[in-house]
N, C-alpha and C. Protein backbone atom coordinates (compact mmCIF):
# COMPACT_ATOMS: atom_id res chain seq x y z
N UNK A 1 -16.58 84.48 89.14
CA UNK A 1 -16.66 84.37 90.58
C UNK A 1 -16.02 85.60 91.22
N UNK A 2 -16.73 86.23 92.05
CA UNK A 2 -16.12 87.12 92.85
C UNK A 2 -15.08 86.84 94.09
N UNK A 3 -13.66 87.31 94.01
CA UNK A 3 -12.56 86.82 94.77
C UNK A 3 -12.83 87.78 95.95
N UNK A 4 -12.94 89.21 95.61
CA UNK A 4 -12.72 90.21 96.56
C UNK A 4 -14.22 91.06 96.62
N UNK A 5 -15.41 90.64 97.92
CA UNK A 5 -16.22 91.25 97.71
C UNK A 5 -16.30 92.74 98.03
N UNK A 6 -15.30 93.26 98.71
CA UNK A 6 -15.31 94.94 99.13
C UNK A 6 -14.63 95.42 97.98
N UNK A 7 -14.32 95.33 96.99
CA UNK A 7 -14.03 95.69 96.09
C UNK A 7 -14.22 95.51 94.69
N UNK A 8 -15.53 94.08 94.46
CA UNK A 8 -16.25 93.62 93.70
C UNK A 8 -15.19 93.14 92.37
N UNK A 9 -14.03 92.72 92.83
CA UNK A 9 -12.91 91.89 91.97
C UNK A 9 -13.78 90.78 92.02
N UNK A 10 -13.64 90.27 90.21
CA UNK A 10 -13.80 89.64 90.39
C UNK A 10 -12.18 88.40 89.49
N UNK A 11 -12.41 87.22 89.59
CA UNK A 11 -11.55 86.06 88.85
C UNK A 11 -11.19 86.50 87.38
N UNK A 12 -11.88 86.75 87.04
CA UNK A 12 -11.79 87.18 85.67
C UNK A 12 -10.76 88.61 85.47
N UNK A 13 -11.50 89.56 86.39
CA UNK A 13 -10.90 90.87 86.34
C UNK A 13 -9.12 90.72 86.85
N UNK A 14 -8.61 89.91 87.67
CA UNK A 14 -7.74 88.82 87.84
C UNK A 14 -6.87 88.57 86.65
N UNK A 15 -7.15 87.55 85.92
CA UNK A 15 -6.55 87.13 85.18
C UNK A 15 -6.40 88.03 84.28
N UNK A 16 -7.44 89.16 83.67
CA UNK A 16 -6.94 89.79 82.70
C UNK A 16 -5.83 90.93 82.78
N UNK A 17 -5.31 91.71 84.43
CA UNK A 17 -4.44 91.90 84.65
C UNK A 17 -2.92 91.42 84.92
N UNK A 18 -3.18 90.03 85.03
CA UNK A 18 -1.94 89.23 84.79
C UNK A 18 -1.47 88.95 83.34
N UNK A 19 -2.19 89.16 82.61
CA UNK A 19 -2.18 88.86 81.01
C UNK A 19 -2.07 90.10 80.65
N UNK A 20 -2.07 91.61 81.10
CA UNK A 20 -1.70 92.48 81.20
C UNK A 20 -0.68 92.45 81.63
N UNK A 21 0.23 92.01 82.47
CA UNK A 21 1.45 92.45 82.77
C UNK A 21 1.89 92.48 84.39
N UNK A 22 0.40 92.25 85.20
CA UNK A 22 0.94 92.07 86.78
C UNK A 22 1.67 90.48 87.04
N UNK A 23 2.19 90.78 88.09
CA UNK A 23 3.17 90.19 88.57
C UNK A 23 3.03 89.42 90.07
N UNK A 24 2.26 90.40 90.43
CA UNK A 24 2.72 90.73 92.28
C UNK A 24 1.64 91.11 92.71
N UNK A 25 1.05 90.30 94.01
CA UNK A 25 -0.14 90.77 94.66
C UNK A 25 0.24 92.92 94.63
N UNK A 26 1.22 92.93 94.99
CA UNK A 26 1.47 94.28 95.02
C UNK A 26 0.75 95.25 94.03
N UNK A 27 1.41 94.84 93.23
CA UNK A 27 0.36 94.90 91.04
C UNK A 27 -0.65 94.78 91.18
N UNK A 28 -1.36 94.04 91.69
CA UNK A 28 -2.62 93.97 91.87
C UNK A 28 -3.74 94.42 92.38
N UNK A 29 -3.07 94.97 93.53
CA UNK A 29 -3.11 95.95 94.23
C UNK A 29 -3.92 97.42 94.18
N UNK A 30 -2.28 97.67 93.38
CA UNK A 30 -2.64 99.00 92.18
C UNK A 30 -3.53 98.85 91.71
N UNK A 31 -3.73 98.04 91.28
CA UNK A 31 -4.63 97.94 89.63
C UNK A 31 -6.03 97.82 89.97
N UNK A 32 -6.34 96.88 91.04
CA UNK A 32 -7.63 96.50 91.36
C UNK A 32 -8.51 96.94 92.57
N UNK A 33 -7.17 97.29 93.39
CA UNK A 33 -7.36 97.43 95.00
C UNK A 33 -8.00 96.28 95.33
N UNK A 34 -7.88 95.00 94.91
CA UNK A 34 -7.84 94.11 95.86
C UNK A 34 -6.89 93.78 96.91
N UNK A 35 -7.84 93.32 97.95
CA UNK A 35 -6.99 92.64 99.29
C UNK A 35 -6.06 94.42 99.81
N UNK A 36 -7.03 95.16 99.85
CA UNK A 36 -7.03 96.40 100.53
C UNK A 36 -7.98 96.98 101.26
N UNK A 37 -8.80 96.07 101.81
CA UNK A 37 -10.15 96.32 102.58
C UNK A 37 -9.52 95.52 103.73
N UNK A 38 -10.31 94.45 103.97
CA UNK A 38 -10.47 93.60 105.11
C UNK A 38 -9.16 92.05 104.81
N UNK A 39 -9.14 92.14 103.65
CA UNK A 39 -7.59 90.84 103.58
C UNK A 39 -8.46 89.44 103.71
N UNK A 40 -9.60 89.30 103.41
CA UNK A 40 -10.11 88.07 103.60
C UNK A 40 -9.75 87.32 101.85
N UNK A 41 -9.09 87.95 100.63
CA UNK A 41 -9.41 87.82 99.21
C UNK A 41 -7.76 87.58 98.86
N UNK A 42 -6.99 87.38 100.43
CA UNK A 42 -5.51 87.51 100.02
C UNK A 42 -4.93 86.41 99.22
N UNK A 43 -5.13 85.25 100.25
CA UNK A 43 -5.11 83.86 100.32
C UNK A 43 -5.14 83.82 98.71
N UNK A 44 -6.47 83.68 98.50
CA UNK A 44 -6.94 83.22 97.06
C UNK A 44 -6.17 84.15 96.29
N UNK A 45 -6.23 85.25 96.04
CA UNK A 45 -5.73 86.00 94.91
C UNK A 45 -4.00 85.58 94.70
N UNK A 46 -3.59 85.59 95.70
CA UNK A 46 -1.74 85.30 95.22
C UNK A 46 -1.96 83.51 94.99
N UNK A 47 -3.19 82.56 94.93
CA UNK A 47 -3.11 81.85 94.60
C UNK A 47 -3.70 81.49 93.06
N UNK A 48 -4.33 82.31 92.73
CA UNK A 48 -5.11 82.55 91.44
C UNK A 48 -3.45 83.32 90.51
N UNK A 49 -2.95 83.79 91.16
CA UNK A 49 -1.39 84.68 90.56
C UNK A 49 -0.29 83.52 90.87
N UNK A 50 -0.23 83.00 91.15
CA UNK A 50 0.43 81.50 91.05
C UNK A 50 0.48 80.64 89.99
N UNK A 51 -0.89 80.52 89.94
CA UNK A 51 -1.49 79.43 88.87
C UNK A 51 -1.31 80.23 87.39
N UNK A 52 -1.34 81.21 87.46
CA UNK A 52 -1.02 82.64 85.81
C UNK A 52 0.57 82.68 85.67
N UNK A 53 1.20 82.46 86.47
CA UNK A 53 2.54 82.95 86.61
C UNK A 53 3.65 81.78 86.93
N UNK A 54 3.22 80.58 87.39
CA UNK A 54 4.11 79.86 87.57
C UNK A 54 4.36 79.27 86.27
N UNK A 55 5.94 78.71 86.02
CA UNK A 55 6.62 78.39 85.14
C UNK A 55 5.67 77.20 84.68
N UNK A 56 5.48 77.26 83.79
CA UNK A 56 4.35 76.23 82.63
C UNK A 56 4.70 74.44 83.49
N UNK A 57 6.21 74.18 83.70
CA UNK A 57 6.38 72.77 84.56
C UNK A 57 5.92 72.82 85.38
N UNK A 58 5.46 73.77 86.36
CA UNK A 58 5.14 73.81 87.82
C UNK A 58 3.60 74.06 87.72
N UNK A 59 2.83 74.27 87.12
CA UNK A 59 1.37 74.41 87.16
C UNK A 59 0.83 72.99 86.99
N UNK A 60 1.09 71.49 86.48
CA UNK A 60 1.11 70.22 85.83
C UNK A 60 1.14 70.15 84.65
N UNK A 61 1.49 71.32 83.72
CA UNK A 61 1.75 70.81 82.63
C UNK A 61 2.75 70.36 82.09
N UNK A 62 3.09 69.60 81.27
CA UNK A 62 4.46 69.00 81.05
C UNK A 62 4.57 70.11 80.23
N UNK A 63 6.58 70.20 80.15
CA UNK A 63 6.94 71.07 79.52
C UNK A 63 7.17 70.53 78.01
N UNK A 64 7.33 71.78 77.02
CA UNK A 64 7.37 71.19 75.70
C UNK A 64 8.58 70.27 75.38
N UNK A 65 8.33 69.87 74.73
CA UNK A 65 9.48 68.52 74.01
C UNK A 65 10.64 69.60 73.63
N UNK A 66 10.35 70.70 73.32
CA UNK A 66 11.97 71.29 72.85
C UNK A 66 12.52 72.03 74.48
N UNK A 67 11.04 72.21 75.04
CA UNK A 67 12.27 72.57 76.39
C UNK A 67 12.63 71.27 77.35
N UNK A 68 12.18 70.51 76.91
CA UNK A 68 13.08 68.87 77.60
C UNK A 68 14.08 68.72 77.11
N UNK A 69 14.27 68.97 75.56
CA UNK A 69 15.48 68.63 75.25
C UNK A 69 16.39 69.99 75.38
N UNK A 70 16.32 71.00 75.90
CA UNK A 70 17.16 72.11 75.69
C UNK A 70 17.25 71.69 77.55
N UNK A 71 16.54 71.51 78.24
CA UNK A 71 16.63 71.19 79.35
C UNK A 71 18.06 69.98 79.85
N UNK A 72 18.10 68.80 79.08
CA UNK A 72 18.45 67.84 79.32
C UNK A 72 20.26 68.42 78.50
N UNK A 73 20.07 69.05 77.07
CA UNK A 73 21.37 69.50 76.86
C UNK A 73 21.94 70.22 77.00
N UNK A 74 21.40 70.73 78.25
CA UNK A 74 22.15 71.91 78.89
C UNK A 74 23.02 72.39 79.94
C-alpha cells in the first residue's frame, strides 16, 4: 500500500527501514523523504512507526513468560 503518494513510499518501504534501524519520523525522513511534500502521509507513517517500535507489551502482545517473571522479580 502506498502511505506517501508524492513520494511513492510505500508500507513496505516503511517497515524495511525500521528493521534497518529508523527510529523517528525524522529517520524517515532522511531515508525516504516521506511526509516532506504536502504532510498528508504524517498521521499514518509515525503510526505505522509505532506499531514497529513500540515495546512488544504495548502493541497487544503479551510479553514473554521470562519477561513476566523478570518483570514481577524485579
Amino acid at each position: 500500500m502506498y502511505v506517501c503518494i508524492c513520494n511513492a513510499v510505500t508500507e513496505s518501504d516503511i517497515e524495511r527501514e525500521i528493521a534497518a534501524g529508523a527510529t523517528t519520523l525524522e529517520c524517515l525522513q532522511a531515508r525516504l523523504n516521506i511526509s516532506t511534500c504536502c504532510g498528508s502521509c504524517r498521521e499514518i507513517t509515525e503510526v505505522i512507526l509505532e506499531q514497529h517500535t513500540a515495546p512488544r507489551a504495548h502493541r497487544g502482545h503479551p510479553a514473554s513468560p521470562a519477561a513476566v517473571a523478570h518483570a514481577v522479580n524485579a
